[in-house]
Protein backbone atom coordinates (compact mmCIF):
# COMPACT_ATOMS: atom_id res chain seq x y z
CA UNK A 1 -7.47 -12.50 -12.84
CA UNK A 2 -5.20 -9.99 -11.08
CA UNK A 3 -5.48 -10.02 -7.09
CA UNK A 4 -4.01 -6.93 -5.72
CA UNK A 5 -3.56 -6.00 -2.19
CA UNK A 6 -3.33 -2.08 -1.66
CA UNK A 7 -1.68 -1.79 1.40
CA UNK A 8 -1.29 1.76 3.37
CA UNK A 9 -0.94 4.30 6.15
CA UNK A 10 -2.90 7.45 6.61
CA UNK A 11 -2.51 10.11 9.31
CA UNK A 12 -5.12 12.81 8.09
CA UNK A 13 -7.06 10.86 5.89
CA UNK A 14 -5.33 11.77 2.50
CA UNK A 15 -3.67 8.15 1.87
CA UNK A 16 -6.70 6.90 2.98
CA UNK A 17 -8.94 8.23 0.36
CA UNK A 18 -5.58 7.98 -2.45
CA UNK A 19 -5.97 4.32 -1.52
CA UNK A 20 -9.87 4.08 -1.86
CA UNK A 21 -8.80 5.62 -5.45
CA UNK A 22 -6.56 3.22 -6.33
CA UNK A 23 -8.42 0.75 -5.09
CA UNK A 24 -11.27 1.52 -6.85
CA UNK A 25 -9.15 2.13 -10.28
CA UNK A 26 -8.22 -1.38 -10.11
CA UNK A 27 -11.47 -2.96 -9.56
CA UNK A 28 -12.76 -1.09 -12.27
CA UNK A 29 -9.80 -2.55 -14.53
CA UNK A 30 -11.21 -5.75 -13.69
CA UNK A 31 -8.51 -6.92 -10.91
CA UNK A 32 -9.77 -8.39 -7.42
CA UNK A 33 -8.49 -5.57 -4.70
CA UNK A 34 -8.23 -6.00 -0.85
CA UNK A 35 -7.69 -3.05 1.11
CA UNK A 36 -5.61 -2.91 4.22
CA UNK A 37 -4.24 -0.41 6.89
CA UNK A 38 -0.62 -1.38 7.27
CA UNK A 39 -0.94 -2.55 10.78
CA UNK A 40 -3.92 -5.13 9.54
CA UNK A 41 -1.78 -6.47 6.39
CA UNK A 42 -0.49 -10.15 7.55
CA UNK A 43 2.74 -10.43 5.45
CA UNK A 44 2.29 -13.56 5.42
CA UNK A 45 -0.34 -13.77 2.66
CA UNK A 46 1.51 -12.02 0.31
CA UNK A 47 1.53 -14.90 -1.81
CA UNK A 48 -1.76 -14.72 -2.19
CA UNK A 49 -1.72 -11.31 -4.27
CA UNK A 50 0.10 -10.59 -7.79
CA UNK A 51 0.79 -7.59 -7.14
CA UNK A 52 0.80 -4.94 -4.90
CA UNK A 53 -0.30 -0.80 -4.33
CA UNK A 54 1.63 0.72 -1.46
CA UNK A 55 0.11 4.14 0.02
CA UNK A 56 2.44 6.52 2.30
CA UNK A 57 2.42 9.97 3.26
CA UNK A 58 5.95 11.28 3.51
CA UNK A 59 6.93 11.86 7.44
CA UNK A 60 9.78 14.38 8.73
CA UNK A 61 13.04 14.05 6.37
CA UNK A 62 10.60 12.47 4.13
CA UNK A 63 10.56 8.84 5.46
CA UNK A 64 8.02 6.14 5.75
CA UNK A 65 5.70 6.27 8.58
CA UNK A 66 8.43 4.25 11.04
CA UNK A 67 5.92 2.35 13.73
CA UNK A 68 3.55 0.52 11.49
CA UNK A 69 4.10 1.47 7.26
CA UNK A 70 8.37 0.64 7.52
CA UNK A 71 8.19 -2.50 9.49
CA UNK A 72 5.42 -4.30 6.86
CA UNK A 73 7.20 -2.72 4.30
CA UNK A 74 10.48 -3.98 4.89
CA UNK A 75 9.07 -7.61 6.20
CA UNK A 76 7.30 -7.59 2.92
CA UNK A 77 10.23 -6.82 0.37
CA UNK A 78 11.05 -10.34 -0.12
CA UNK A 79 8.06 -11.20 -1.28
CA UNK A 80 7.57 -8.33 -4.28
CA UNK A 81 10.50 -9.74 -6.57
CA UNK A 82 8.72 -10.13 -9.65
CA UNK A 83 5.00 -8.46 -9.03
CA UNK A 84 4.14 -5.46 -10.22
CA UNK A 85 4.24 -2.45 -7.42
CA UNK A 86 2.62 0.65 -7.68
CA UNK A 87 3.21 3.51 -5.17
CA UNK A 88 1.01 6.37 -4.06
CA UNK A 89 1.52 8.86 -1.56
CA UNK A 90 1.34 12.49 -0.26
CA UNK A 91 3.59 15.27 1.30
CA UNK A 92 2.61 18.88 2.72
CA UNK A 93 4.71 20.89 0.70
CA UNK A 94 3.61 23.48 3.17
């Protein structure tokens, strides 16, 4: 059985519910999902998952959210090679 850990950051609410979607999805595929914010996500259980669902809204010059979503992100990297990733996010295209 897949175990997926669908891990994001949500200013407004948007990723948020994208992630409860994806989430969701996946269950419903028959995979085991755990849902964190990106500040609760210990990178150290990445191990644990076989793959992975990433959830961002695009910030300023369209970056990652840089005080919680970038530094998981880039702590988890090493720990991806080989796992499926999905990613999900949104932008105001105000």
């Amino acid at each position: 059985m897949s175990k997926i850990a669908v891990i994001y950051w949500s200013g407004t609410g948007n990723t948020e519910a994208m992630a409860d979607l994806v989430a969701n999805a996946a269950t419903a595929a028959g995979a085991s999902v755990d849902k964190f914010t990106a500040s609760e996500f210990n990178v150290s259980s990445a191990g644990d998952y076989t793959g992975f669902a990433l959830g961002c809204p695009a910030m300023g010059a369209e970056q990652l959210e840089e005080s919680e979503f970038e530094p998981m992100y880039q702590d988890l990297r090493g720990s991806l090679s080989g796992k499926p990733v999905g990613l999900f996010g949104s932008y105001g295209w105000g």
